[in-house]
Protein backbone atom coordinates (compact mmCIF):
# COMPACT_ATOMS: atom_id res chain seq x y z
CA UNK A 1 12.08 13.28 -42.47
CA UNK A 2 12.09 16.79 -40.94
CA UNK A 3 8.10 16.43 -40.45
CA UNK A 4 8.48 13.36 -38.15
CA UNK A 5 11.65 15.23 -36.36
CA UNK A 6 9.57 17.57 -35.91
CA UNK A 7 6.29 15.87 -34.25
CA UNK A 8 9.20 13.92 -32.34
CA UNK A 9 9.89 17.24 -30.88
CA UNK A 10 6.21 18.12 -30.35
CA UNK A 11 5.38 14.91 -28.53
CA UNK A 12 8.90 15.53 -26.22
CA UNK A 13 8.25 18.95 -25.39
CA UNK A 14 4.11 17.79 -24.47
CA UNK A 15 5.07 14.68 -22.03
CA UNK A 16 7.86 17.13 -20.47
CA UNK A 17 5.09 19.59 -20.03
CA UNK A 18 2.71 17.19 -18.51
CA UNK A 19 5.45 15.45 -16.10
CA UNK A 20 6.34 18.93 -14.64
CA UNK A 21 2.10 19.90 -14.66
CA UNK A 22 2.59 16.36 -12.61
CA UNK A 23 5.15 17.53 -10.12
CA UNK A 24 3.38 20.64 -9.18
CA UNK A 25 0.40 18.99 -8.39
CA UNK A 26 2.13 16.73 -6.46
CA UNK A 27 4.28 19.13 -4.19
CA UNK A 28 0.99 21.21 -3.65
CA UNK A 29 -1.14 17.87 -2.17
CA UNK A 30 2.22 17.30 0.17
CA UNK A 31 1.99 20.70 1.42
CA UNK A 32 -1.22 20.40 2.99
CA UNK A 33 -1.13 20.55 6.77
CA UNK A 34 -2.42 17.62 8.87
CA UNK A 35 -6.04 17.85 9.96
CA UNK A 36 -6.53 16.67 13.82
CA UNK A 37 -3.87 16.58 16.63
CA UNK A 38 -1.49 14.03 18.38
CA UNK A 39 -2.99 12.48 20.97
CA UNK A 40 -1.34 12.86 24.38
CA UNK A 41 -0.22 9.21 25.78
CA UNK A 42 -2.87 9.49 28.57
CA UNK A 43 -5.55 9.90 25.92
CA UNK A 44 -3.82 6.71 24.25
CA UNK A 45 -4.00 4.55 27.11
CA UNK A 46 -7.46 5.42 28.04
CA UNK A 47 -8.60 4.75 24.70
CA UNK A 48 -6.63 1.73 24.20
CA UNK A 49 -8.18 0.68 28.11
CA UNK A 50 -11.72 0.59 26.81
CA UNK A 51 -11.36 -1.80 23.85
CA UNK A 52 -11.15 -5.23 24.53
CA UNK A 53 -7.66 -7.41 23.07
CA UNK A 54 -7.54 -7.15 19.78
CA UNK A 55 -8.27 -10.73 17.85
CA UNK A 56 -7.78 -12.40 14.53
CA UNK A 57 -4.56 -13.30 12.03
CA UNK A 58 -4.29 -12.97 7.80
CA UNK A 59 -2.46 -16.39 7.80
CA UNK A 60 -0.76 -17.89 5.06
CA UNK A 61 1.39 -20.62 5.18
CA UNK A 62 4.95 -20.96 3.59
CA UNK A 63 4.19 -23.51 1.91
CA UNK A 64 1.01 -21.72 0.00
CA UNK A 65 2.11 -18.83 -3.05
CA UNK A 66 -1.68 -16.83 -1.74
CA UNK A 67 -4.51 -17.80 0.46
CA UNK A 68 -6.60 -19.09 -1.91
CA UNK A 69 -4.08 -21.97 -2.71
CA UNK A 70 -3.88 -22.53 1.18
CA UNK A 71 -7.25 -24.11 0.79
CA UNK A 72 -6.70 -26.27 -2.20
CA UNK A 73 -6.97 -30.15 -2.14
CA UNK A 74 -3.23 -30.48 -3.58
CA UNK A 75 -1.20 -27.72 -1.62
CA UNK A 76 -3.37 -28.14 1.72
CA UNK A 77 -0.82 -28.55 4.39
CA UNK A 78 -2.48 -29.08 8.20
CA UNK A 79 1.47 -30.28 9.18
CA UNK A 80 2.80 -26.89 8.22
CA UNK A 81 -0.16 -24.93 9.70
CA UNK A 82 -0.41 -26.66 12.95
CA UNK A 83 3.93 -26.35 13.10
CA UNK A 84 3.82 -22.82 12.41
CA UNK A 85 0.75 -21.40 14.29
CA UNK A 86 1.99 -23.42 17.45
């Protein structure tokens, strides 16, 4: 009984050693300043002038759980799709 207390004790004392080995890793990565700069709005706008609208949609309709049942001969639904992309 006191053996297995005691590698109880051992295995506590490693995964609280490892989760605060974890946390100091972790506030060291957050600490690292930001490479780059803010852009200034004028930068923004002529940036955002020389691309053309942006296009396309990930659309899944409520009546579908992921897009691959969208598609499916039993849960295809051209009511809903037509109702909500109109």
């Amino acid at each position: 009984m006191l053996i297995r207390n005691k590698n109880y004790c051992f295995l506590f004392l490693l995964l609280f050693t490892i989760s605060l080995q974890a946390q100091k890793n972790k506030k060291q990565v957050n600490n690292v300043p930001a490479t780059g700069t803010v852009w200034t709005a004028e930068k923004v706008n002529t940036w955002y002038g020389q691309h053309k609208w942006l296009t396309g949609a990930n659309y899944i309709p409520a009546t579908a759980i992921n897009q691959l049942e969208m598609w499916q001969a039993d849960t295809f639904d051209p009511a809903t799709i037509d109702k909500e992309l109109s």
